[in-house]
C-alpha atoms as a PDB file:
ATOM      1  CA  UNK A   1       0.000   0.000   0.000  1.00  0.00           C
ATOM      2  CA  UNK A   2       2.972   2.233   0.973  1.00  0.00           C
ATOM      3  CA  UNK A   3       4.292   1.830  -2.759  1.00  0.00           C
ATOM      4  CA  UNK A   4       0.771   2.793  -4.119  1.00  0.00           C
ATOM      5  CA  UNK A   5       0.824   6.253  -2.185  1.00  0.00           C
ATOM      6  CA  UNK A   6       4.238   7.256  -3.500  1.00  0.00           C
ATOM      7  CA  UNK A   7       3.894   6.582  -6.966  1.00  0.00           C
ATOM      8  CA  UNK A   8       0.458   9.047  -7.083  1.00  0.00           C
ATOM      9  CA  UNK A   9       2.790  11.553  -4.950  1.00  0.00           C
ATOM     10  CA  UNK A  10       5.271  11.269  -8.133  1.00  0.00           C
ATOM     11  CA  UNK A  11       2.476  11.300 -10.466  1.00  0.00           C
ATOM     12  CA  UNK A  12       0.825  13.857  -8.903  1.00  0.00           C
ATOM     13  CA  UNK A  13       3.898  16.019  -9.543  1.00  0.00           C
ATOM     14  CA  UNK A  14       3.542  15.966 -13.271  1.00  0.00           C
ATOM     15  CA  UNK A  15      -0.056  16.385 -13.414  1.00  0.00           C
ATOM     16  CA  UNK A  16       0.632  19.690 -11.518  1.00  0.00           C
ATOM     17  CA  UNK A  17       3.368  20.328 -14.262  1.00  0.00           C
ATOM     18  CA  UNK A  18       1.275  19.991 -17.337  1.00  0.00           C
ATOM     19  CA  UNK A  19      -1.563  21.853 -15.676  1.00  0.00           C
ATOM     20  CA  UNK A  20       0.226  24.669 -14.325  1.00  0.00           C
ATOM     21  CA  UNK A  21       1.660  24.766 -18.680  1.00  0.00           C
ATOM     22  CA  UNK A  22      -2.034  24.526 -19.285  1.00  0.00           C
ATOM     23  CA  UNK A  23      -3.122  27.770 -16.962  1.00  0.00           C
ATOM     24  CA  UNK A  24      -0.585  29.688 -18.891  1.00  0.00           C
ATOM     25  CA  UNK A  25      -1.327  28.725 -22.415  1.00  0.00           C
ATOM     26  CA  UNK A  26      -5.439  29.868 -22.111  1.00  0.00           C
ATOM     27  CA  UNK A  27      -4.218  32.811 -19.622  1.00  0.00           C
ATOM     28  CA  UNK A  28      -6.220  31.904 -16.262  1.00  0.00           C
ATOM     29  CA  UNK A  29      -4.891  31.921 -13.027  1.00  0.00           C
ATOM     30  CA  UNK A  30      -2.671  28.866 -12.029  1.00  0.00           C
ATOM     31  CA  UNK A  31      -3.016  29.574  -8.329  1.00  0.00           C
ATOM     32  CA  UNK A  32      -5.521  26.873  -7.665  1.00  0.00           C
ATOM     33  CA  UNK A  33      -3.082  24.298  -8.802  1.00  0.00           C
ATOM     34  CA  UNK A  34      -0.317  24.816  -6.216  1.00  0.00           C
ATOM     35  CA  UNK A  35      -2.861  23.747  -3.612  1.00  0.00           C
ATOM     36  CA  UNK A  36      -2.590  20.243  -5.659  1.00  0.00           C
ATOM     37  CA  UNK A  37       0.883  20.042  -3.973  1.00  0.00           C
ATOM     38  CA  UNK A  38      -0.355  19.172  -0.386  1.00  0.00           C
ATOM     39  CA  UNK A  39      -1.384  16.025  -2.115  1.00  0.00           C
ATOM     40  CA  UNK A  40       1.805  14.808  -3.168  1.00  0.00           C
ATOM     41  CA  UNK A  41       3.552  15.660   0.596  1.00  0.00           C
ATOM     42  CA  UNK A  42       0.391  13.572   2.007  1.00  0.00           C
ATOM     43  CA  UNK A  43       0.607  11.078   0.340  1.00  0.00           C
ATOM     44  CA  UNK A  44       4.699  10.832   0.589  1.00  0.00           C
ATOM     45  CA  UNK A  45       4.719  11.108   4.272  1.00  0.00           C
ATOM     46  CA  UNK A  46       1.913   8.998   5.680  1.00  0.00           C
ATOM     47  CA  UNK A  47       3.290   5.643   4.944  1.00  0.00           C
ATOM     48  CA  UNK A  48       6.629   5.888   6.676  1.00  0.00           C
ATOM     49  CA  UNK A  49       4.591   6.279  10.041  1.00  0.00           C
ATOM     50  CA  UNK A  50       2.061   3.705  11.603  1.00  0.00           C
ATOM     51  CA  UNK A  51      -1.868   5.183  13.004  1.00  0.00           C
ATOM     52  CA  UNK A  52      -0.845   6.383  16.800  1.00  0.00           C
ATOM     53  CA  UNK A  53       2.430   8.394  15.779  1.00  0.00           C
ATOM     54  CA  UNK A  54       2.074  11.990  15.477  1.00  0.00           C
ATOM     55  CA  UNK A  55       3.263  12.563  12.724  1.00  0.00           C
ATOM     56  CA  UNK A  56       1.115  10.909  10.702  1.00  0.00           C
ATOM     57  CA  UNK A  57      -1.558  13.067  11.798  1.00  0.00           C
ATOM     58  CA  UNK A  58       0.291  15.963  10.824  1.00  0.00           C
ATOM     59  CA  UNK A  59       0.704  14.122   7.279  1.00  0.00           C
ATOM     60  CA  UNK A  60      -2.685  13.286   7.497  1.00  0.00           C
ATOM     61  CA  UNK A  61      -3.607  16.678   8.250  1.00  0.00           C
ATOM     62  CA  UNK A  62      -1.692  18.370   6.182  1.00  0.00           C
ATOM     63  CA  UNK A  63      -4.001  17.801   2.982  1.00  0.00           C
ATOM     64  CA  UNK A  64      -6.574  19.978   4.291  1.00  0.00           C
ATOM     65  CA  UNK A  65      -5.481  23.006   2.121  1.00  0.00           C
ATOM     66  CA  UNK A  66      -6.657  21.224  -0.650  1.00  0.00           C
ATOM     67  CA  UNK A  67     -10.054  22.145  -0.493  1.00  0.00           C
ATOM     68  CA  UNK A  68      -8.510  25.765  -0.792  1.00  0.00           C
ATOM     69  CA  UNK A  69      -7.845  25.176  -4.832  1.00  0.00           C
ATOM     70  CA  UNK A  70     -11.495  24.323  -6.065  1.00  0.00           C
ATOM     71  CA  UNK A  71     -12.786  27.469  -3.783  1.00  0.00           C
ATOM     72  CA  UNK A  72      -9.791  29.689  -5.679  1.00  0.00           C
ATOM     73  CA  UNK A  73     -10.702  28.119  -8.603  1.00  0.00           C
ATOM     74  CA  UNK A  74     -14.592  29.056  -8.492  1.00  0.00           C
ATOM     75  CA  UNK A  75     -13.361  32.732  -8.112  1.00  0.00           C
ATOM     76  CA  UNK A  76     -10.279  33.286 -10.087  1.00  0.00           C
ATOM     77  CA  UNK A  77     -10.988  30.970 -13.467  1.00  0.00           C
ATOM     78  CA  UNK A  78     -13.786  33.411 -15.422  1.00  0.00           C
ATOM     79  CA  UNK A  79     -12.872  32.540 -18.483  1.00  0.00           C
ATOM     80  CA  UNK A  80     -15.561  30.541 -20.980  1.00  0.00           C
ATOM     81  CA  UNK A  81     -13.630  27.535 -21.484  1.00  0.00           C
ATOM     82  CA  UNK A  82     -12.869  26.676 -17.815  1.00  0.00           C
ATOM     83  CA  UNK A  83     -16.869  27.622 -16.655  1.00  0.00           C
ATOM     84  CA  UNK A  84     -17.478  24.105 -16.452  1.00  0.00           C
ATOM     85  CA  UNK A  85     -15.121  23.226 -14.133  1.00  0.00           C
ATOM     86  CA  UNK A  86     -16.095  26.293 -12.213  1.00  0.00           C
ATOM     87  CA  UNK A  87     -19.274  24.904 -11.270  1.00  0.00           C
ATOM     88  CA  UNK A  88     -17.469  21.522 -10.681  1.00  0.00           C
ATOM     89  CA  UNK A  89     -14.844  23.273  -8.583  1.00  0.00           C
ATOM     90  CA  UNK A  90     -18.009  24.642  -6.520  1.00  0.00           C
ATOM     91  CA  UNK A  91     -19.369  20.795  -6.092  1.00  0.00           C
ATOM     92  CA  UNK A  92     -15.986  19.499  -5.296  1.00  0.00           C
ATOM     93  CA  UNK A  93     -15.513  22.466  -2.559  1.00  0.00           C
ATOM     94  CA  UNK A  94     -18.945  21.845  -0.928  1.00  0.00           C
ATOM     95  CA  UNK A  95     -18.240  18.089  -0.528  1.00  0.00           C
ATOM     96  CA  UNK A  96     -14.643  18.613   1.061  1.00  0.00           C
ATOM     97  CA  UNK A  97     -16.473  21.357   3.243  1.00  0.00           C
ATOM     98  CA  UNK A  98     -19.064  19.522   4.438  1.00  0.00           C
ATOM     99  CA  UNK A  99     -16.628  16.601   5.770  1.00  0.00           C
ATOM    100  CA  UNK A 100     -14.126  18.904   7.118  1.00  0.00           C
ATOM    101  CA  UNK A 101     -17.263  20.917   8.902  1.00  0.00           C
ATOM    102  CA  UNK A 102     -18.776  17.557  10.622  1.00  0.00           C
ATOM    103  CA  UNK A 103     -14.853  16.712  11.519  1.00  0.00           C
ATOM    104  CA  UNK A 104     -14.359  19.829  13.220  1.00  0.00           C
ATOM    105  CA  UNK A 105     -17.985  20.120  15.072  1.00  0.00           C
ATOM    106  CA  UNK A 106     -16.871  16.795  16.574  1.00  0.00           C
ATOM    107  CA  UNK A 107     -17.908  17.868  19.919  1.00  0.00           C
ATOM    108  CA  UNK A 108     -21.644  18.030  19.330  1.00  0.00           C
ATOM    109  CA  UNK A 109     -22.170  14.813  17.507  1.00  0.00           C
ATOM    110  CA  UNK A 110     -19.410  12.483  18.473  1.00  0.00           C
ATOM    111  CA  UNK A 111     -21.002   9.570  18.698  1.00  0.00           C
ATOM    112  CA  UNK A 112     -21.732  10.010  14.655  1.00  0.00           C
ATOM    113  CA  UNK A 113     -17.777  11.289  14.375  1.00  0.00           C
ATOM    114  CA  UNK A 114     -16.273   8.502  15.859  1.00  0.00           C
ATOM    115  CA  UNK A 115     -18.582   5.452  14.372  1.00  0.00           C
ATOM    116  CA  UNK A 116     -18.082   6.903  10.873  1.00  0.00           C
ATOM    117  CA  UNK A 117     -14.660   8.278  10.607  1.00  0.00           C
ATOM    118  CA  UNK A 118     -13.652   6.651   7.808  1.00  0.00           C
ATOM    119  CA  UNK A 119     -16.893   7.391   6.108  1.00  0.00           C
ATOM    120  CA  UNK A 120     -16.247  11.406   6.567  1.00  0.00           C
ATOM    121  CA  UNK A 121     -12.615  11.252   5.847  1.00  0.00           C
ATOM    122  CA  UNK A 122     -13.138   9.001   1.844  1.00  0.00           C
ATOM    123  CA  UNK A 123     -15.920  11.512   1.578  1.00  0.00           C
ATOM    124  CA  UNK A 124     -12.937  14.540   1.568  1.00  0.00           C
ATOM    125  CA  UNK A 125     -11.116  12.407  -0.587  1.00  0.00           C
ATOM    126  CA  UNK A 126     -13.837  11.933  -3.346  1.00  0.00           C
ATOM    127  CA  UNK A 127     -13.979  15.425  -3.017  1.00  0.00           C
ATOM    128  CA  UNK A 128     -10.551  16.227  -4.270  1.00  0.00           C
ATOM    129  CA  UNK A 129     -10.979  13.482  -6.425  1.00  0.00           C
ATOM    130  CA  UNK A 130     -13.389  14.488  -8.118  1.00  0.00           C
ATOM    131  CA  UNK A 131     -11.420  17.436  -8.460  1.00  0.00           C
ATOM    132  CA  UNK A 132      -8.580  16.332  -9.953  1.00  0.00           C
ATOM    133  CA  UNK A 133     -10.256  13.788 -12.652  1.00  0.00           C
ATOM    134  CA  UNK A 134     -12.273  17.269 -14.012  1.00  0.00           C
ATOM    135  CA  UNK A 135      -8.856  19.261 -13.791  1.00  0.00           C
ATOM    136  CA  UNK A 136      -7.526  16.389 -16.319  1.00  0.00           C
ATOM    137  CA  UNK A 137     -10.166  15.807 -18.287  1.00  0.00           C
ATOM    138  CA  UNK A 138     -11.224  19.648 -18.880  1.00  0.00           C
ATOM    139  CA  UNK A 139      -7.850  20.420 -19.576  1.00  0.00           C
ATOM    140  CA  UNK A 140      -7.635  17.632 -22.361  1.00  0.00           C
ATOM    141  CA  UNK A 141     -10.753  18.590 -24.102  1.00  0.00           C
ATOM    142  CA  UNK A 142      -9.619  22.162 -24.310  1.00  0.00           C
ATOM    143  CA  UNK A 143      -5.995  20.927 -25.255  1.00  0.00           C
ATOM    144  CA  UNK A 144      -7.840  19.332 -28.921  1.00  0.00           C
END
């Protein structure tokens, strides 16, 4: 499984290439990309440490600045080829939202929190998933 998490860190690192190439060829803002980075660190770092060490809560923890780029890229990509995406962006945002929200308001549900942690945390994740698979396959319609 380890293995599996570093080669998406590598590959994540020239997706963010060829998209950051991408924002600059149709001139929109290639801001919301960099965010894509805290990917690749999370998923390099949380293999080398087993569930109760601390740091792999802060590797864990560190992909939360994810669900920064789709938000960005709602606001900052007006242009008419990328308003599709915008409006994906917006769905992707509101799902990563939503899981970090019931995360975070821990306290006054926990019994919900705790029973369905995993369920709240792959819900994040199909949030920047989803993300990421419109990123590439936006950007490959426009490239044609």
């Amino acid at each position: 499984m380890a293995s599996v998490e570093w080669i998406c860190a590598l590959l994540i690192l020239p997706f963010m290439i060829s998209l950051f190439f991408h924002c600059k060829k149709h001139q929109i803002s290639f801001i919301p990309i960099l965010f894509l980075i805290f990917v690749a660190i999370s998923f390099f770092g949380l293999p080398f440490y087993a569930e109760p060490h601390f740091t792999r809560a802060l590797f864990g923890n560190i992909i939360i600045p994810v669900a920064l780029g789709p938000l960005l890229a709602v606001f900052l990509w007006r242009k008419k080829e990328v308003r599709k995406l915008r409006l994906v962006s917006l769905l992707s945002f509101v799902i990563m939202a939503t899981s970090l929200g019931v995360i975070i308001m821990r306290p006054s549900f926990p019994g919900f929190v705790y029973n369905y942690f995993g369920l709240i945390l792959s819900l994040f994740h199909v949030g920047w998933t989803l993300w990421l698979l419109c990123l590439g396959g936006l950007f490959m319609k426009i490239q044609k």
